[in-house]
N, C-alpha and C. Protein backbone atom coordinates (compact mmCIF):
# COMPACT_ATOMS: atom_id res chain seq x y z
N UNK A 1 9.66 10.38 9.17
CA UNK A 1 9.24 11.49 8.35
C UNK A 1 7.72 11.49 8.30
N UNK A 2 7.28 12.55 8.21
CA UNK A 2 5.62 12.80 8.43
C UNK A 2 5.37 12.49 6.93
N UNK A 3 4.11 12.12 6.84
CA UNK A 3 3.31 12.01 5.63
C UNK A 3 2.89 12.95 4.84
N UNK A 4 3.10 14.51 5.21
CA UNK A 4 3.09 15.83 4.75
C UNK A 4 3.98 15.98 4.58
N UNK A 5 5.48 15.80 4.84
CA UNK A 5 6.55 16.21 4.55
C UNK A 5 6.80 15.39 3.58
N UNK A 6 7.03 14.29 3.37
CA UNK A 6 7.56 13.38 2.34
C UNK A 6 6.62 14.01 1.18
N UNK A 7 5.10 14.27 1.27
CA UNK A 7 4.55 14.47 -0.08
C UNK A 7 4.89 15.52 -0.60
N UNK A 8 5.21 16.92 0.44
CA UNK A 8 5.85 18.05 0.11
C UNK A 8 7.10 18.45 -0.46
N UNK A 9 7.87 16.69 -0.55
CA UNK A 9 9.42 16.84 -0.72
C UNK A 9 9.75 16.21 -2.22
N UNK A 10 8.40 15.24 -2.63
CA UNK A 10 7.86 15.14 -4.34
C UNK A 10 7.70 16.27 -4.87
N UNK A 11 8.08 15.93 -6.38
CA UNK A 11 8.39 16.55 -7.44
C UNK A 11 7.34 17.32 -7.71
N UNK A 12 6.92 18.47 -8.19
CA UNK A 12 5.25 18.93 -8.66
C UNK A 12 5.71 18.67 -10.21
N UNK A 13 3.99 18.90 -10.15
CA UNK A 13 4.26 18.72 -11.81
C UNK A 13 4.03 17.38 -12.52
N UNK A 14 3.28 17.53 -13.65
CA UNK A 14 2.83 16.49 -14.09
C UNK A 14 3.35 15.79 -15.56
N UNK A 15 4.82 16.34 -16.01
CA UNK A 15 5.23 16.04 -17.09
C UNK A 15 6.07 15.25 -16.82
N UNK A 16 6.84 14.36 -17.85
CA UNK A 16 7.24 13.01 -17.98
C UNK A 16 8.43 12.89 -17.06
N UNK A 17 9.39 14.32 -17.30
CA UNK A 17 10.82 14.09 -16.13
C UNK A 17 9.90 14.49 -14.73
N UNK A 18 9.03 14.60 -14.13
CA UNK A 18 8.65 15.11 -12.95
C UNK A 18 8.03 13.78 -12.78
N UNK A 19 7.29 13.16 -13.15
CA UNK A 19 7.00 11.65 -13.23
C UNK A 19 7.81 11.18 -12.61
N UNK A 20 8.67 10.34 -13.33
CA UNK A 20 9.86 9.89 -13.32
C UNK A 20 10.73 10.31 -12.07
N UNK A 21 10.81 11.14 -12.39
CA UNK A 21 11.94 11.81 -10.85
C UNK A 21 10.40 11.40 -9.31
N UNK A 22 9.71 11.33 -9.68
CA UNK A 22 8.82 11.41 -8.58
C UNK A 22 9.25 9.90 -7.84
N UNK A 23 8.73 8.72 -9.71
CA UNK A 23 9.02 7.64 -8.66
C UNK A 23 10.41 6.84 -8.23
N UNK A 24 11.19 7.86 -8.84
CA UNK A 24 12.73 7.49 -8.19
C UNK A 24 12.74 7.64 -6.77
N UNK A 25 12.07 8.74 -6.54
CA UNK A 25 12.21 9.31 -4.87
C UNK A 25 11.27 8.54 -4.26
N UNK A 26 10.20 7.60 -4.69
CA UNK A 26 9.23 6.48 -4.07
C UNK A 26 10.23 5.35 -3.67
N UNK A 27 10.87 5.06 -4.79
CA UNK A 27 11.69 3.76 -4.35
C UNK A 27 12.49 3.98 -3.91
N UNK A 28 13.46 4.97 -4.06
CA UNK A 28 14.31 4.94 -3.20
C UNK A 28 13.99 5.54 -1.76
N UNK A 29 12.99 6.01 -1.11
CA UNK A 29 12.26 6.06 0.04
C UNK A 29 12.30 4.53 0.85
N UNK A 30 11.27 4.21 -0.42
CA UNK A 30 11.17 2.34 0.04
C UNK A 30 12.53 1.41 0.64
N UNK A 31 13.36 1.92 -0.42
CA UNK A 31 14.90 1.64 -0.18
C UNK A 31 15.67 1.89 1.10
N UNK A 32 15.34 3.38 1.24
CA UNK A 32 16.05 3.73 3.03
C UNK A 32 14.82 3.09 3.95
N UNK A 33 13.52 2.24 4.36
CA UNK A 33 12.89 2.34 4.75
C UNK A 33 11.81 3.22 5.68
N UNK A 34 12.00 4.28 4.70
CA UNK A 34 11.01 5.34 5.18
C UNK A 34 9.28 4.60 4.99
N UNK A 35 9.07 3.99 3.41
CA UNK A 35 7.90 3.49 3.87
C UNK A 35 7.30 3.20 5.58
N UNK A 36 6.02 3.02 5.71
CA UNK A 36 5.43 2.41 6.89
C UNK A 36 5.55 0.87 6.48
N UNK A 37 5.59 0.22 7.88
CA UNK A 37 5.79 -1.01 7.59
C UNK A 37 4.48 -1.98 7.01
N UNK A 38 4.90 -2.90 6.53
CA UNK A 38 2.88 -3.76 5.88
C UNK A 38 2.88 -4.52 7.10
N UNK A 39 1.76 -4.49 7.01
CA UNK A 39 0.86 -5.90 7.91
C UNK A 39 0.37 -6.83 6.77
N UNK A 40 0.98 -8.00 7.27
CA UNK A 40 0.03 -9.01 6.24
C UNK A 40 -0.91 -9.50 6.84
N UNK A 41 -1.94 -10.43 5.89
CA UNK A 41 -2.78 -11.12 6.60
C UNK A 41 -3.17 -12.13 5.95
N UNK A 42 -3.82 -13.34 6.01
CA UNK A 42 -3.45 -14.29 5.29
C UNK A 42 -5.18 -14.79 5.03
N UNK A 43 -4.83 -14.95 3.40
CA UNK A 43 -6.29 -15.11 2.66
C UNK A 43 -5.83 -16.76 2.14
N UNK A 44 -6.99 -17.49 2.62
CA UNK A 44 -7.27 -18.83 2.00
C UNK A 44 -7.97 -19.54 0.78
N UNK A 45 -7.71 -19.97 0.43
CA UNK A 45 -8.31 -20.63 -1.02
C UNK A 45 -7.99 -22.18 -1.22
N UNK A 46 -9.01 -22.72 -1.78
CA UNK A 46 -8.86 -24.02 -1.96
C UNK A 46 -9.79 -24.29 -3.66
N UNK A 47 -9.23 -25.40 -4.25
CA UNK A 47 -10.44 -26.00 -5.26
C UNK A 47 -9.92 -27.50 -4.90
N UNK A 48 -10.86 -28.25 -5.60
CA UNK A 48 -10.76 -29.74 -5.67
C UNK A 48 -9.07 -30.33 -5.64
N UNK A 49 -8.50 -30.80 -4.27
CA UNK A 49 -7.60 -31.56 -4.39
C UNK A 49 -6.32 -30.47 -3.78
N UNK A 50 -6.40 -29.49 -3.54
CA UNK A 50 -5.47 -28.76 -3.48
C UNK A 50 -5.88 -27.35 -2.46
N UNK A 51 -5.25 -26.85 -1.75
CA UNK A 51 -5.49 -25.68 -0.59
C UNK A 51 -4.37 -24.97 -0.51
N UNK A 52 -4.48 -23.78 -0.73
CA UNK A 52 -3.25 -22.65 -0.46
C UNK A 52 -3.73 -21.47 0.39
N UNK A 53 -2.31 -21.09 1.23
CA UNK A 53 -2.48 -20.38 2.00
C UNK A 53 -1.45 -18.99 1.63
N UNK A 54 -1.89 -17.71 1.60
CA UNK A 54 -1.48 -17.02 0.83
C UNK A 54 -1.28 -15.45 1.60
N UNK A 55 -0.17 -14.85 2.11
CA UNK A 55 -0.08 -13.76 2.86
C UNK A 55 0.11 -12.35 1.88
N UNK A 56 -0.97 -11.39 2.46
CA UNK A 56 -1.17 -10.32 1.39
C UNK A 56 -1.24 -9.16 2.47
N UNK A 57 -0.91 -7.85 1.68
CA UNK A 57 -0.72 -6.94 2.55
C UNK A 57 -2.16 -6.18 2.77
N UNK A 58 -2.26 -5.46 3.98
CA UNK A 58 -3.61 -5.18 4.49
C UNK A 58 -3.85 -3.67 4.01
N UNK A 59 -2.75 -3.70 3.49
CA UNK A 59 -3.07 -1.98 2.79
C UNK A 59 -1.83 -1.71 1.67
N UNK A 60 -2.21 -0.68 0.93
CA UNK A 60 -1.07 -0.10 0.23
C UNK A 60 0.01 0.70 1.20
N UNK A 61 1.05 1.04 -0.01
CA UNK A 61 1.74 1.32 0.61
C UNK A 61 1.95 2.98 0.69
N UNK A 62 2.74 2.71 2.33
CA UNK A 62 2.17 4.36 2.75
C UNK A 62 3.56 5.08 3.59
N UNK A 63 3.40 6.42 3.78
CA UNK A 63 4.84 7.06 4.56
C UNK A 63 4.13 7.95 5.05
N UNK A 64 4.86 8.11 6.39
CA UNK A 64 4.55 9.23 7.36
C UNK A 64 4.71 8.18 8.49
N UNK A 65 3.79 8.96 9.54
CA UNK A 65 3.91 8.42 10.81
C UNK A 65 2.17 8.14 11.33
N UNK A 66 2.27 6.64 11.63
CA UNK A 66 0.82 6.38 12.61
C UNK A 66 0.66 7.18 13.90
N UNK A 67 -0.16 7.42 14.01
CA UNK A 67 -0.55 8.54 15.20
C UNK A 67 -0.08 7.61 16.98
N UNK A 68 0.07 8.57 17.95
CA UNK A 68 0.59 8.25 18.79
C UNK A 68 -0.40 7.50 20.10
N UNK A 69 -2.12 7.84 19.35
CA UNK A 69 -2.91 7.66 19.99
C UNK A 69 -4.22 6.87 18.98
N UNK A 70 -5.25 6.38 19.52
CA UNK A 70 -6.23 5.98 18.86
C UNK A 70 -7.25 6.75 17.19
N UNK A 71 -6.40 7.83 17.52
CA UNK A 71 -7.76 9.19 16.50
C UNK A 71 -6.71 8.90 15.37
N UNK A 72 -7.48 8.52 14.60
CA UNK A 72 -6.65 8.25 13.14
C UNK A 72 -6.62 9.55 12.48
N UNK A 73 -7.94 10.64 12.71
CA UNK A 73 -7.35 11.98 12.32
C UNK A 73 -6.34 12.67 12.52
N UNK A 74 -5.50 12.39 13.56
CA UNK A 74 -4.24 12.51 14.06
C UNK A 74 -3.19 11.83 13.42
N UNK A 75 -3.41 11.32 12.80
CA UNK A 75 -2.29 10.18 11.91
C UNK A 75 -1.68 11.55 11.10
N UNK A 76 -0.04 11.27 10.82
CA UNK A 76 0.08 11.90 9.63
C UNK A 76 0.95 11.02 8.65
N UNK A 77 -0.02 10.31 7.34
CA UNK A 77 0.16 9.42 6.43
C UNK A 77 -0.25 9.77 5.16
N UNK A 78 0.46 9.04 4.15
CA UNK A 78 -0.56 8.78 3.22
C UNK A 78 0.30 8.00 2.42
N UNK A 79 -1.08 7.50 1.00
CA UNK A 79 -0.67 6.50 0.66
C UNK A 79 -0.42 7.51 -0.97
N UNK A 80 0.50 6.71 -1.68
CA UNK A 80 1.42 7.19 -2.96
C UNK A 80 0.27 5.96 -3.73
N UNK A 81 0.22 6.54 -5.10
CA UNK A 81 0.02 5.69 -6.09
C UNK A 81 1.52 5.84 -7.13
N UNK A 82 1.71 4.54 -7.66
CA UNK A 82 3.16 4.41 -8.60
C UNK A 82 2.71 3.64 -9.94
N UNK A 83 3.70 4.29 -10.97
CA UNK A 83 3.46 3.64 -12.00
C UNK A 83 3.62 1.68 -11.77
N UNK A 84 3.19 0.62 -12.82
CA UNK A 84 3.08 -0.77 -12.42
C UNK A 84 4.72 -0.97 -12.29
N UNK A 85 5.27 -0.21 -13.54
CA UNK A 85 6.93 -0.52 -13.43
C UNK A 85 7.44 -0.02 -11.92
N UNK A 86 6.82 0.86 -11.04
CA UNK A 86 7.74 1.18 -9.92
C UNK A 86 6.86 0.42 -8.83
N UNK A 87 5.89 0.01 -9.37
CA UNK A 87 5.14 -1.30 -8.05
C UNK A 87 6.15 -2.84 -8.20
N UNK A 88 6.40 -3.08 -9.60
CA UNK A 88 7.46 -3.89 -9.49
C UNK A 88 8.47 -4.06 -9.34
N UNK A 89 8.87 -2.83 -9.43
CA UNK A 89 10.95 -2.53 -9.22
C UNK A 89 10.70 -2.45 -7.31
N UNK A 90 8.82 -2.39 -6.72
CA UNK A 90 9.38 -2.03 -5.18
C UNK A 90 8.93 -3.50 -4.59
N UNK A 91 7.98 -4.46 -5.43
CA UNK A 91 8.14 -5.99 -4.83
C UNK A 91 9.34 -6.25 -4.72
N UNK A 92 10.27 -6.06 -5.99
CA UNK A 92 12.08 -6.71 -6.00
C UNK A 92 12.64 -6.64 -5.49
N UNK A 93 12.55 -5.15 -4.89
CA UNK A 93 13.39 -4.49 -3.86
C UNK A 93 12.73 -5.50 -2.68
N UNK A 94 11.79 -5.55 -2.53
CA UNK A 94 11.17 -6.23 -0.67
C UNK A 94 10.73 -7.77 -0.74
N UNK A 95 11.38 -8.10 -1.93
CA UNK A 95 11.33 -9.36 -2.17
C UNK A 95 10.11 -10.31 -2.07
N UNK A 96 8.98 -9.36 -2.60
CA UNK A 96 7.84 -10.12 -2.40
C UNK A 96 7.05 -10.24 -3.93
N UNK A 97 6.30 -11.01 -3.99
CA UNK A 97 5.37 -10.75 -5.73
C UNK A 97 4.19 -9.97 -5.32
N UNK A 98 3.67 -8.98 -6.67
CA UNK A 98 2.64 -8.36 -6.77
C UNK A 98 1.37 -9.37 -6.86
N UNK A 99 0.02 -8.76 -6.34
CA UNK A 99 -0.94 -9.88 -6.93
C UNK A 99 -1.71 -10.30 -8.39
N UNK A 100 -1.78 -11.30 -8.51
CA UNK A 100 -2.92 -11.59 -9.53
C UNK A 100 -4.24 -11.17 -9.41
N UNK A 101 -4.80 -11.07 -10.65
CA UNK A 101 -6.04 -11.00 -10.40
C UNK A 101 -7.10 -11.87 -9.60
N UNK A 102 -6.75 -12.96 -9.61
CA UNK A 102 -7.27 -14.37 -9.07
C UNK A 102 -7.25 -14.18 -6.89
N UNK A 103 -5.94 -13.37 -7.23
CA UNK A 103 -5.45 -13.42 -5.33
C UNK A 103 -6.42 -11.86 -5.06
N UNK A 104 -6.55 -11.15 -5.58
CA UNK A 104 -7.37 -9.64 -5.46
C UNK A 104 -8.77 -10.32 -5.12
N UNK A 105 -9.25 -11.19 -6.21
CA UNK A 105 -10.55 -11.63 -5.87
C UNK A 105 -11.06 -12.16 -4.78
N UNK A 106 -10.16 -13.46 -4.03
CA UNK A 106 -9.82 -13.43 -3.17
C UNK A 106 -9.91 -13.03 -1.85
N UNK A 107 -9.11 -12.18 -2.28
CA UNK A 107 -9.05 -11.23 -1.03
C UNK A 107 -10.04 -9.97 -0.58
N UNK A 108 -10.62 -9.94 -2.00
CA UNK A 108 -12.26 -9.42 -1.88
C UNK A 108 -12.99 -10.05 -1.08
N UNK A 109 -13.12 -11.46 -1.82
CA UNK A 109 -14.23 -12.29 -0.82
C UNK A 109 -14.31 -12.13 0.32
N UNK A 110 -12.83 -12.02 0.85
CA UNK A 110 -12.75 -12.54 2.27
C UNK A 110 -12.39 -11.23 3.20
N UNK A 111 -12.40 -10.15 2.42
CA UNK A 111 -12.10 -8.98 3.38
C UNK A 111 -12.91 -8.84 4.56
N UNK A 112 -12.36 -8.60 5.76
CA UNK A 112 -13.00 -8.13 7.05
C UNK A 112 -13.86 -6.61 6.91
N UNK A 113 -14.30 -6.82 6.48
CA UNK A 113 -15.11 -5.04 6.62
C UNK A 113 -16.26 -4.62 7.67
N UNK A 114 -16.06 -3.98 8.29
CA UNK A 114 -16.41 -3.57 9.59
C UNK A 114 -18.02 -3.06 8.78
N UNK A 115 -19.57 -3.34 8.94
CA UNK A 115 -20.52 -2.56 8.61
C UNK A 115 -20.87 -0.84 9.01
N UNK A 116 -20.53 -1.10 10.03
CA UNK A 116 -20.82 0.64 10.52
C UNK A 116 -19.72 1.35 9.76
N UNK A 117 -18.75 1.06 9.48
CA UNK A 117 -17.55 2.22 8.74
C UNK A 117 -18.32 2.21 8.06
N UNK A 118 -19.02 1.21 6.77
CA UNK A 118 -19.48 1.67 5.71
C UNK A 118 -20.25 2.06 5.79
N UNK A 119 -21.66 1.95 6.67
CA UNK A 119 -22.70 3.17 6.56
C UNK A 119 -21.88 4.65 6.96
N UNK A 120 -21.37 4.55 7.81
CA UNK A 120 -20.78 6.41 8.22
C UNK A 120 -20.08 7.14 6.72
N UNK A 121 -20.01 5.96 5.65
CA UNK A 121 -19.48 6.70 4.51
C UNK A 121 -20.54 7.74 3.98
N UNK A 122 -19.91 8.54 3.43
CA UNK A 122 -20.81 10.33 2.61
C UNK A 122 -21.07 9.66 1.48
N UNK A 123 -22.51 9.88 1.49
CA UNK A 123 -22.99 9.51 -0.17
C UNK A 123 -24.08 8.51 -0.14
């Protein structure tokens, strides 16, 4: 399913049953595996006496389809924001834990960020 269609097939509307009904149709998306699949990638940490190795996903989560070729303008995706209750009813479902604040930081430190993307940013 394209990433325009799935957003087109959410609820409009911004009141509490349109909410609600919205993120029923998130998880249960997640559920048939319409989501795109995650890539993890694995962030390290250590303090005195102790080292953990810790696999985190490289993006949120998203539906549609990755493009068939290199031009990401060609992609048709996108990514959903969900209430915390339907970020945790969709770890349960995929059997994974959400992060801490501690693993975000983390994974700040150590993000790969390409310099030229960020200069080509507007602003």
């Amino acid at each position: 399913m394209r990433g325009s269609d799935f957003l087109r097939s959410l609820p409009p509307g911004g009141d509490r049953a349109a909410i609600d009904a919205r993120e029923e149709q998130v998880v249960d998306a997640v559920r048939r595996g319409i989501a795109l699949p995650i890539s993890w990638v694995p962030v390290r940490t250590q303090i005195p006496g102790h080292k953990a190795l810790v696999y985190v996903a490289s993006d949120t989560l998203r539906f549609g389809e990755d493009g068939p070729n290199a031009n990401p303008d060609n992609w048709d995706w996108i990514r959903i924001a969900v209430t915390p209750t339907t970020a945790q009813r969709i770890a349960d479902q995929r059997g994974v834990l959400l992060p801490t604040d501690k693993i975000l930081d983390l994974v700040h430190a150590q993000a790969d960020v390409e310099k030229d993307k960020i200069e080509d940013l507007p602003g």
